[in-house]
Protein backbone atom coordinates (compact mmCIF):
# COMPACT_ATOMS: atom_id res chain seq x y z
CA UNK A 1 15.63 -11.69 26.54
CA UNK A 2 18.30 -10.51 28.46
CA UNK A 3 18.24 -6.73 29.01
CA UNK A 4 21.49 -5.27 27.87
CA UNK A 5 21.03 -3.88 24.12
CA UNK A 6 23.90 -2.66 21.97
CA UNK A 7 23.15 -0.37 19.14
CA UNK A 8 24.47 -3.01 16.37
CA UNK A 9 26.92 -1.28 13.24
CA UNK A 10 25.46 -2.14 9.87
CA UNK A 11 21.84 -3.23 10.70
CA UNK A 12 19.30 -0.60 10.12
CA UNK A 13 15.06 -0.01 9.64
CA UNK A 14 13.85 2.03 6.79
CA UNK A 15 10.68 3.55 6.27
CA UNK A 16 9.48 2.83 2.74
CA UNK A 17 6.32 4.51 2.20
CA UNK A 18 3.81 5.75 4.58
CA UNK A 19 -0.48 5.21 3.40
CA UNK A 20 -3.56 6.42 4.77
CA UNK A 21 -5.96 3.79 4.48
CA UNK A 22 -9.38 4.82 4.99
CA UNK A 23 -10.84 1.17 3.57
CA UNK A 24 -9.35 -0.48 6.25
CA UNK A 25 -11.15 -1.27 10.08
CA UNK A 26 -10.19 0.91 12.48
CA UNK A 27 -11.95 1.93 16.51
CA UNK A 28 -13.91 4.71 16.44
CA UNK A 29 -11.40 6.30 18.92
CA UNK A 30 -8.65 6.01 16.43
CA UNK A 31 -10.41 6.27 13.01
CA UNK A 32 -7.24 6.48 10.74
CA UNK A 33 -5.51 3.47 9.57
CA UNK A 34 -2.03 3.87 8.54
CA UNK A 35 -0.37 1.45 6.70
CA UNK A 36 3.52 1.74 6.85
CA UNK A 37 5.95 -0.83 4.69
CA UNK A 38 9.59 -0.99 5.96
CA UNK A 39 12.79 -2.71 5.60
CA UNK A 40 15.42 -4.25 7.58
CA UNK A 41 18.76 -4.60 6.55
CA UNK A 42 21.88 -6.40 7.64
CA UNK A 43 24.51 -4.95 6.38
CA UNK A 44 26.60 -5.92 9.76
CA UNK A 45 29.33 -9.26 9.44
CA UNK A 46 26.90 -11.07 11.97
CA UNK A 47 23.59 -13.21 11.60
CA UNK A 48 21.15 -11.70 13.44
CA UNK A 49 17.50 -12.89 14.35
CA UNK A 50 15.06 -9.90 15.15
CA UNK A 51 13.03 -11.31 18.27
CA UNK A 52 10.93 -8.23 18.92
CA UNK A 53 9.72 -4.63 18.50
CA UNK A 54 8.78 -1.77 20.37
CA UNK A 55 6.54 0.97 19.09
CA UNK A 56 6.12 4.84 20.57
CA UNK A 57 3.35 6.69 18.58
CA UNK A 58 2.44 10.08 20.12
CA UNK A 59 -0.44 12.29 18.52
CA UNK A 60 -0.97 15.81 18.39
CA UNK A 61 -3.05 16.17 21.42
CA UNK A 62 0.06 14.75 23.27
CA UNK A 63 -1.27 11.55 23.83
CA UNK A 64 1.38 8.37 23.86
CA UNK A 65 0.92 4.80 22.63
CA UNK A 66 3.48 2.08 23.69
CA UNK A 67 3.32 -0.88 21.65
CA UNK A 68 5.83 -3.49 22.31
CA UNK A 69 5.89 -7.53 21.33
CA UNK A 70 7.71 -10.42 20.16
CA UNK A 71 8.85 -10.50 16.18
CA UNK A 72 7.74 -8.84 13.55
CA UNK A 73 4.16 -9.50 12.06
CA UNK A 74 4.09 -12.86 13.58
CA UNK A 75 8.04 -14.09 11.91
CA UNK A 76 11.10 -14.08 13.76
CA UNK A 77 13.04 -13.00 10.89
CA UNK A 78 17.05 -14.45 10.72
CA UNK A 79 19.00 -12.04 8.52
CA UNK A 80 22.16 -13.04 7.34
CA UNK A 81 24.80 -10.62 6.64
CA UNK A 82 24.03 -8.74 3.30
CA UNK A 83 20.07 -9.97 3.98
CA UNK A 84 16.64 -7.92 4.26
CA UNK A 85 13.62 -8.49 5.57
CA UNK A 86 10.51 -6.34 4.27
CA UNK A 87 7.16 -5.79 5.47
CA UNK A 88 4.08 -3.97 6.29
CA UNK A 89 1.65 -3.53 8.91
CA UNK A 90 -0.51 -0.84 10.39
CA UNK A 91 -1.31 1.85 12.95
CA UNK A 92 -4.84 3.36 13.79
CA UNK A 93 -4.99 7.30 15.07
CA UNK A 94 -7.30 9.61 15.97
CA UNK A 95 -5.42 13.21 14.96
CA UNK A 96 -2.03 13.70 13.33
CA UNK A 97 0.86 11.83 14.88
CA UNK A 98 4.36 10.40 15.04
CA UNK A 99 5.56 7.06 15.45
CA UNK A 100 9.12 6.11 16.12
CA UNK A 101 10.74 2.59 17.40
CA UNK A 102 13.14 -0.36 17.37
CA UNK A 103 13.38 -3.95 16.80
CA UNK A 104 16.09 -5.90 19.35
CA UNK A 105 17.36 -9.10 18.46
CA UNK A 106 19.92 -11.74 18.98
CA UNK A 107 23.06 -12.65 17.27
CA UNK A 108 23.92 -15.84 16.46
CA UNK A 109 26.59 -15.82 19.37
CA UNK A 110 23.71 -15.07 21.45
CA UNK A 111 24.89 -11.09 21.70
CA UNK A 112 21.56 -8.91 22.25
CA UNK A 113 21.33 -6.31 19.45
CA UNK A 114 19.05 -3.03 18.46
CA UNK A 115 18.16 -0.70 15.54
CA UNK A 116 15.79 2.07 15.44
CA UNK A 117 12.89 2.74 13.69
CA UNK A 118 13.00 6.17 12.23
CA UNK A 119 10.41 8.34 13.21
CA UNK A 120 8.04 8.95 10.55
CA UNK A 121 4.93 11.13 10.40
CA UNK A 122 0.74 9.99 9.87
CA UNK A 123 -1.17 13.41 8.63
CA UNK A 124 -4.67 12.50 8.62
CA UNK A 125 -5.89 14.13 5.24
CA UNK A 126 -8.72 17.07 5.57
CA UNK A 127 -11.76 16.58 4.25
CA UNK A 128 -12.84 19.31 1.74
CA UNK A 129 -16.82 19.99 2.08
């Protein structure tokens, strides 16, 4: 991808809802599982195909993740204007933490676009004994 991004008008990431998961496998490291459902929207007056993502999750003990890859849970999603594109996936932590982003993408003239993520917060839940 070429590596020139412009911040496009009129397509945006929302964070939907935020779950702690407990059920779900996670490394004993990072024994929280987070599941997080967002949405993308194209509200811009261009087709746009999101053709990766980049992930920054820092924890309270100031330790910082970098997670970055092509689409978005395994689709290369083509929004046209007006479309969405919703989904879910997870993060595992070890203590309370942040996680913030962007997907980048291409328009159909072949213009390379971003969005952000907005930052959102995992609070691991205390255990009452």
């Amino acid at each position: 991808m070429p590596a020139t991004f412009t911040e496009l008008a009129g397509l945006s990431a929302t964070v939907d809802r935020v779950v702690h998961m407990p059920q779900l496998e996670a490394p004993p490291d990072r024994p929280h599982p987070f599941v997080y459902f967002i949405t993308i929207r194209n509200d811009s007056s261009v087709t746009v195909t999101i053709k990766g993502r980049k992930w920054v999750v820092a924890d309270s003990e100031g330790q910082r993740l970098v997670v970055e890859g092509d689409g978005v849970v395994g689709e290369f999603p083509r929004l046209e204007p007006g479309e969405h594109f919703s989904y879910n996936s997870y993060h595992t932590i070890g203590s309370d933490s942040v996680a913030e982003g962007a997907y980048f993408g291409l328009t159909t003239d072949g213009e390379p676009v971003f969005t952000r993520i907005p930052r959102f917060e995992m609070r691991v839940p205390v255990r009452l004994v």
